[in-house]
C-alpha atoms as a PDB file:
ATOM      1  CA  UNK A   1     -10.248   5.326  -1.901  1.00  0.00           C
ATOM      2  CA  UNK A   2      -7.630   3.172  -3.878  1.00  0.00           C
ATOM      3  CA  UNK A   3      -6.560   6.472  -5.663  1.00  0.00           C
ATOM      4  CA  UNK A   4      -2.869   6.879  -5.313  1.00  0.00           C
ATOM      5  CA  UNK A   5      -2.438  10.596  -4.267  1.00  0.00           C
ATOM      6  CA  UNK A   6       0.757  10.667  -6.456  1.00  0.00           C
ATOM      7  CA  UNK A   7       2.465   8.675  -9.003  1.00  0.00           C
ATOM      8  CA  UNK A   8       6.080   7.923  -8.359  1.00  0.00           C
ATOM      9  CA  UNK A   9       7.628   4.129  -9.564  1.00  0.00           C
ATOM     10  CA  UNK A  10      10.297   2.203  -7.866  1.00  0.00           C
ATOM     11  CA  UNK A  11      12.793   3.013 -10.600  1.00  0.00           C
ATOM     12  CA  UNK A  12      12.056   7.201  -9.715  1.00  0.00           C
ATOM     13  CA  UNK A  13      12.667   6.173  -5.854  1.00  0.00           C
ATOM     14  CA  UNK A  14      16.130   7.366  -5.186  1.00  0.00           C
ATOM     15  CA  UNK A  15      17.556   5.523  -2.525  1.00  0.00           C
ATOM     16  CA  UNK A  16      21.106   7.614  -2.179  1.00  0.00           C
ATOM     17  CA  UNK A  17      18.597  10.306  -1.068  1.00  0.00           C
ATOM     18  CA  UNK A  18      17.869   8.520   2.203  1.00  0.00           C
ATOM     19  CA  UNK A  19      20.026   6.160   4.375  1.00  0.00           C
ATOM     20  CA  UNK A  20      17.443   3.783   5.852  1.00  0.00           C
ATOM     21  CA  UNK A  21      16.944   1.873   2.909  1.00  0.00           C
ATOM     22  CA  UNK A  22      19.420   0.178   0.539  1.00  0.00           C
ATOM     23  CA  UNK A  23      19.185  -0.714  -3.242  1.00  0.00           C
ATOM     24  CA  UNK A  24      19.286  -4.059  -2.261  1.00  0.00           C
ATOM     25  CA  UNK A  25      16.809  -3.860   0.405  1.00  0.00           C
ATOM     26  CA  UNK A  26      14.731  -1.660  -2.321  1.00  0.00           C
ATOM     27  CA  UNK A  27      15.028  -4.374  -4.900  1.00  0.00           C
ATOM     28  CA  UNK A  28      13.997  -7.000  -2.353  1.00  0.00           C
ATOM     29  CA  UNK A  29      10.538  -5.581  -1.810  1.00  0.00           C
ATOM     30  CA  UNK A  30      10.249  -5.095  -5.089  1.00  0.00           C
ATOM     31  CA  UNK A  31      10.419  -9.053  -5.119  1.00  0.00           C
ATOM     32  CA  UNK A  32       7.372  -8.650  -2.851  1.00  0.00           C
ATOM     33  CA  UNK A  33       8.126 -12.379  -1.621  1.00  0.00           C
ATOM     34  CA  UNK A  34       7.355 -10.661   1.534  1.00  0.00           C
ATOM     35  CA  UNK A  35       3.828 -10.902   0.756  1.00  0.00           C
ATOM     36  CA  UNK A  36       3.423 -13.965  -0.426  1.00  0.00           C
ATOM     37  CA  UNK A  37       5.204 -14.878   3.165  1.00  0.00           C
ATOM     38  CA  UNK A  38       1.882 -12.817   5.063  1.00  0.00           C
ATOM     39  CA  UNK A  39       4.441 -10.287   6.520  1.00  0.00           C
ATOM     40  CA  UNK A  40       3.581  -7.028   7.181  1.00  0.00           C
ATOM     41  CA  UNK A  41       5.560  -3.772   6.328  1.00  0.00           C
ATOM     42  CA  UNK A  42       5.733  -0.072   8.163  1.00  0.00           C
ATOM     43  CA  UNK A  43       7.044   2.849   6.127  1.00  0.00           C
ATOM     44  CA  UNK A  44       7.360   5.954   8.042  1.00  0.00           C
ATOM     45  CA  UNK A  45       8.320   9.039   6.081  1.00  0.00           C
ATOM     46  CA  UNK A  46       7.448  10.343   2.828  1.00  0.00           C
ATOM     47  CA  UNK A  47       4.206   7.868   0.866  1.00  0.00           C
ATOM     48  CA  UNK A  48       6.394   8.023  -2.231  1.00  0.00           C
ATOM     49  CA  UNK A  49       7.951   4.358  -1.467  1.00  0.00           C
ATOM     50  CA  UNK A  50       4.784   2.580  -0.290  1.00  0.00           C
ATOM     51  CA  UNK A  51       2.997   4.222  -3.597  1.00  0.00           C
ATOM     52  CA  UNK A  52       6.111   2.394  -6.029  1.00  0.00           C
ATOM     53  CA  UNK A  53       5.421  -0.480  -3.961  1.00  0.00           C
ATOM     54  CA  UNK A  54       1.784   0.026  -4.814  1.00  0.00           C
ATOM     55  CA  UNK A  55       2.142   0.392  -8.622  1.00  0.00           C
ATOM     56  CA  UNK A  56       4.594  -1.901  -8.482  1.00  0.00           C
ATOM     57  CA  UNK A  57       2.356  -5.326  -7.207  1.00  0.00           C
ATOM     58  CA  UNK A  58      -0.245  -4.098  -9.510  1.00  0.00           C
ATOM     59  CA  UNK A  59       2.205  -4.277 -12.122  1.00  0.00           C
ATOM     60  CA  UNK A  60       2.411  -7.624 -11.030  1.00  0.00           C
ATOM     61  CA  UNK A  61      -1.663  -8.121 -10.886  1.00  0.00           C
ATOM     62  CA  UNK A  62      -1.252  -7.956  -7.390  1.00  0.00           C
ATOM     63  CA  UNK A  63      -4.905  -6.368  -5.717  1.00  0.00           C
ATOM     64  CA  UNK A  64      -3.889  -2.752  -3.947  1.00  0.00           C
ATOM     65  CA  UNK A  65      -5.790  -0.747  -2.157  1.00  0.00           C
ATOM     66  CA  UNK A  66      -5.380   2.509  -0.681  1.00  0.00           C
ATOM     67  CA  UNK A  67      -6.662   4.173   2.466  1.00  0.00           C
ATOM     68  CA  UNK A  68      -6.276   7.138   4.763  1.00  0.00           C
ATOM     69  CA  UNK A  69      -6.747   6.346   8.540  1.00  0.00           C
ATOM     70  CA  UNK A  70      -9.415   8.732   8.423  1.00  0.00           C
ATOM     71  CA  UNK A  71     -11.644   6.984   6.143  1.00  0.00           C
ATOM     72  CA  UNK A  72     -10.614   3.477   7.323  1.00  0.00           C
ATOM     73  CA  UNK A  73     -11.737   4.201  10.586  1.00  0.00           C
ATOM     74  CA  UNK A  74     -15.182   5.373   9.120  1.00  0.00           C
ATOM     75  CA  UNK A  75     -15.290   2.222   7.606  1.00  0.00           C
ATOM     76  CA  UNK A  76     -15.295   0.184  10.718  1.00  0.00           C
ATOM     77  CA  UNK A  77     -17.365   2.367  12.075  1.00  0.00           C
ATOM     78  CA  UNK A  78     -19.956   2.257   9.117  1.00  0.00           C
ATOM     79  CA  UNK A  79     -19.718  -1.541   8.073  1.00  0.00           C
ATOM     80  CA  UNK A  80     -22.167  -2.232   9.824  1.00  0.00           C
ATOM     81  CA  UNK A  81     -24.617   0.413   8.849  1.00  0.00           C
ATOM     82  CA  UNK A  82     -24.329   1.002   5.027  1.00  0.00           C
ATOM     83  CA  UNK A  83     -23.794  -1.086   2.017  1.00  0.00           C
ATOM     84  CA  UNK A  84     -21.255   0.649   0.472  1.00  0.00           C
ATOM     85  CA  UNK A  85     -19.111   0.372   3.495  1.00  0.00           C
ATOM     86  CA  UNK A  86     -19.016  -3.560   3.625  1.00  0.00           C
ATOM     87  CA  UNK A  87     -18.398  -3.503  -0.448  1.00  0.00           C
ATOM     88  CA  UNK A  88     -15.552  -1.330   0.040  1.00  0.00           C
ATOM     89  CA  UNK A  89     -14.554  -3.697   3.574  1.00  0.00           C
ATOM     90  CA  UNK A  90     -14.892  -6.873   1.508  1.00  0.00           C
ATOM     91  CA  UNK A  91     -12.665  -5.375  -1.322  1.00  0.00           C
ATOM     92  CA  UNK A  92     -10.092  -4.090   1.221  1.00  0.00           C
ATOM     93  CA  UNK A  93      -9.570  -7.778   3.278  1.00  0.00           C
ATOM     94  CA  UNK A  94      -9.652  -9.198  -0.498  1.00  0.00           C
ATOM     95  CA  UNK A  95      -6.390  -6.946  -1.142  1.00  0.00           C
ATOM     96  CA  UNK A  96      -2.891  -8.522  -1.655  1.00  0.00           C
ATOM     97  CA  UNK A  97      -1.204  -5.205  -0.360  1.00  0.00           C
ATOM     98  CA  UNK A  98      -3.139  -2.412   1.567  1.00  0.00           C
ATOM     99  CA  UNK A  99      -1.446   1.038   1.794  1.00  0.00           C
ATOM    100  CA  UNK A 100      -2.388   3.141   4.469  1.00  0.00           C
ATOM    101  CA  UNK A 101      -1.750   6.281   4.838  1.00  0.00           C
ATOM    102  CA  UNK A 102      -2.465   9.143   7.467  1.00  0.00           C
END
């Protein structure tokens, strides 16, 4: 968990690629003002813009954390059960941004 499966930055993203984003909707969420506001964001598609996102609020000492749907779901099934669960629980709801990823 919290591993990035791939390492692409905002400034790689290329947003002429794609039409449902544009650079000034790409540069706004780079502002992440969003998250300091509590809102939450859906990306569907490729993970290469919510891992820029990713690198980019730790850039900004932002916490991160990353998680499959698989293994968050074993985590609320486990947190109960097993330490390392509830370390990795408490870690996750301590998170500025949490990436998740099917």
């Amino acid at each position: 968990m919290g591993i990035f499966s791939l390492s692409k930055t905002l400034q790689e993203y290329q947003v002429e690629k794609q039409t449902a984003l544009t650079s000034r909707q790409l540069t706004q969420l780079q502002e992440f003002s969003w998250l300091e506001q509590q809102y939450n964001l859906i990306l569907l598609g490729p993970e290469d813009l919510a891992i820029g996102l990713g690198l980019g609020a730790i850039h900004k000492e932002l916490q991160v954390y990353f998680v499959t749907i698989g293994e968050l779901i074993q985590l609320l099934k486990t947190q109960e059960l097993a330490h390392k669960s509830q370390v990795q629980m408490k870690r996750l709801q301590a998170s500025d941004l949490v990436i998740n990823d099917y």
